[in-house]
Protein backbone atom coordinates (compact mmCIF):
# COMPACT_ATOMS: atom_id res chain seq x y z
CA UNK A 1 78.89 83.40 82.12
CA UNK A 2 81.26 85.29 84.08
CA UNK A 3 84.14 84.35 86.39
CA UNK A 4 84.80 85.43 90.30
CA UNK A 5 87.10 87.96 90.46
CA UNK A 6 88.98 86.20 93.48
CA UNK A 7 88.08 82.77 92.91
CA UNK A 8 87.92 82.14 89.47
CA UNK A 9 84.20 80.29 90.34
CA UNK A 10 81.77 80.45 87.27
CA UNK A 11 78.73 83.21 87.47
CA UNK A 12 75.55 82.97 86.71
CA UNK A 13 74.72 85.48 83.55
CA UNK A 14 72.58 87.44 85.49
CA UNK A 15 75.63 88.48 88.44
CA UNK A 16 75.62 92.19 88.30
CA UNK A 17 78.64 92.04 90.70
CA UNK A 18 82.21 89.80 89.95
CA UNK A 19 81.78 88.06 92.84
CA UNK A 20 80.27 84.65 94.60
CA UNK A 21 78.38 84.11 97.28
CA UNK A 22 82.04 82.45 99.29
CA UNK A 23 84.47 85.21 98.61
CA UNK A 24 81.48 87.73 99.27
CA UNK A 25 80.82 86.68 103.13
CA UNK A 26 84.73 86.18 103.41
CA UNK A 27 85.60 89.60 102.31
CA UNK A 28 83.19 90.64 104.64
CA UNK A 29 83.59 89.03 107.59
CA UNK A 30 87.46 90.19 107.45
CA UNK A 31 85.96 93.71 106.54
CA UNK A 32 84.05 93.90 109.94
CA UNK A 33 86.30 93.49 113.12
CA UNK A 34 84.36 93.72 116.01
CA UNK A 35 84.86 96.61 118.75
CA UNK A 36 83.90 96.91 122.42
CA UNK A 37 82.06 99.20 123.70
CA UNK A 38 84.92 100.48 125.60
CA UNK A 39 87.21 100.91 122.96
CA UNK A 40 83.93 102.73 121.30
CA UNK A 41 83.75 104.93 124.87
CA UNK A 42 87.77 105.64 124.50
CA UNK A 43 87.87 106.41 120.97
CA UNK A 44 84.97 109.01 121.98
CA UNK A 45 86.88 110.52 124.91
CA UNK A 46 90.03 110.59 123.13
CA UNK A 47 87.88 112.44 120.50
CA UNK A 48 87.22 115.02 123.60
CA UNK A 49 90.57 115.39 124.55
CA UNK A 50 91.56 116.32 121.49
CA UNK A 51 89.21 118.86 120.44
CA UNK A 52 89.69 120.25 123.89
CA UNK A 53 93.37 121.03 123.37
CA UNK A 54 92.50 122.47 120.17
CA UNK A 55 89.99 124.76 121.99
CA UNK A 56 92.24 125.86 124.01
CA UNK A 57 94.83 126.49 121.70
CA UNK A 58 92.43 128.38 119.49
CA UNK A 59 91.56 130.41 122.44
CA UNK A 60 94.86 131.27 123.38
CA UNK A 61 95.28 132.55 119.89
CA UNK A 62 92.29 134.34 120.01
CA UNK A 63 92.99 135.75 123.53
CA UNK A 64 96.32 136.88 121.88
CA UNK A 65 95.17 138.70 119.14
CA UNK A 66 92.80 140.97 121.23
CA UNK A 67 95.44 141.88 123.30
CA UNK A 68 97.36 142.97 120.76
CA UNK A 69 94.73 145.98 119.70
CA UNK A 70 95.05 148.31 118.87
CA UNK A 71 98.40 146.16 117.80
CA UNK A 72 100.34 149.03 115.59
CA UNK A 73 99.55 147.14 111.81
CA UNK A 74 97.10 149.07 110.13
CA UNK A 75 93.61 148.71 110.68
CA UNK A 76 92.24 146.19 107.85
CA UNK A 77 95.22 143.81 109.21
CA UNK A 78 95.00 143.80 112.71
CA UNK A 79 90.87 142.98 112.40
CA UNK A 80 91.96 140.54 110.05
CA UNK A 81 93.99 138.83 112.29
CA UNK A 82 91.21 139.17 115.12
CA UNK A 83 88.64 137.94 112.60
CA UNK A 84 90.86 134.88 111.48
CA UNK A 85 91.16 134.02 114.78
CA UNK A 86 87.78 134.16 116.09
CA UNK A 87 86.99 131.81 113.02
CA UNK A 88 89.23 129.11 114.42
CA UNK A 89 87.58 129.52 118.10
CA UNK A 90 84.45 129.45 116.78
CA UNK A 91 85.79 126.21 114.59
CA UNK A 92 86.72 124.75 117.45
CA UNK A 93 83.98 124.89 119.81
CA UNK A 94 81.89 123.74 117.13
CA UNK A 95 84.15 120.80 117.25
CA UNK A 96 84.28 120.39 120.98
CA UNK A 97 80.26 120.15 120.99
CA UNK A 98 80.44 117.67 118.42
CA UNK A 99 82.75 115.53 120.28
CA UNK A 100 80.83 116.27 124.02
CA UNK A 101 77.26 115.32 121.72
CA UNK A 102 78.75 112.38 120.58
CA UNK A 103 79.94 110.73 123.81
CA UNK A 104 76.71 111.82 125.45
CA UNK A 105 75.05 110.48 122.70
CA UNK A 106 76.62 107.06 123.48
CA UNK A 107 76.67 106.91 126.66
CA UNK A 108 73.18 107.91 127.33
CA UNK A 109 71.50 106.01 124.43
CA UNK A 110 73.91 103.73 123.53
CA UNK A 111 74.18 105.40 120.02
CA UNK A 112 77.34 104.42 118.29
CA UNK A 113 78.17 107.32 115.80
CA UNK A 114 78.61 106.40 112.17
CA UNK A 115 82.85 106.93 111.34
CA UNK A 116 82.64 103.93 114.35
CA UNK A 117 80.32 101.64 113.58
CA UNK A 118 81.91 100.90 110.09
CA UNK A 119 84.60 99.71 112.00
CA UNK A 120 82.25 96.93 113.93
């Protein structure tokens, strides 16, 4: 026979997992806090915001580094930097979908994305 691992409460032989049944359901209950749907709808917009400013950012960088050509470094550089910088724009937008898909998504259907509903 085994032992809880919080408890100390005898097992039966056949537990797989060092737990009871008590400490189980209080470990979870304390695991799961519940969250409104407008904190859900906040956390989602914030979400927005963010990868917004990052967009923008990313385009400004971008925006930047075209103006610069034919910008004086030799060639393989100054694509480089063009090329490094369209990766983060194209990074980002990816991002900004995500977030814009994601709100919709909840807002529409009432789907509450996954990194979120763990914390319900």
């Amino acid at each position: 026979m085994g032992q809880c691992a919080f408890c100390d409460a005898e097992l039966p032989e056949y537990a797989e997992v060092p737990i009871c049944a008590k400490c189980s359901n209080e470990h979870e209950a304390r695991r799961t806090c519940p969250v409104s749907a407008q904190q859900i709808r906040l956390a989602l917009i914030q979400d927005l915001v963010d990868a917004t400013v990052h967009e923008k950012a990313a385009s400004d960088e971008f925006n930047t580094a075209i103006g610069q050509f034919p910008s004086g470094l030799p060639h393989p550089d100054g694509s480089q930097l063009i090329q490094n910088a369209s990766c983060k724009l194209i990074a980002a937008r990816k991002d900004m979908g995500r977030a814009h898909s994601r709100l919709n998504d909840f807002l529409d259907r009432g789907i509450i994305p996954v990194d979120l509903a763990r914390q319900r």
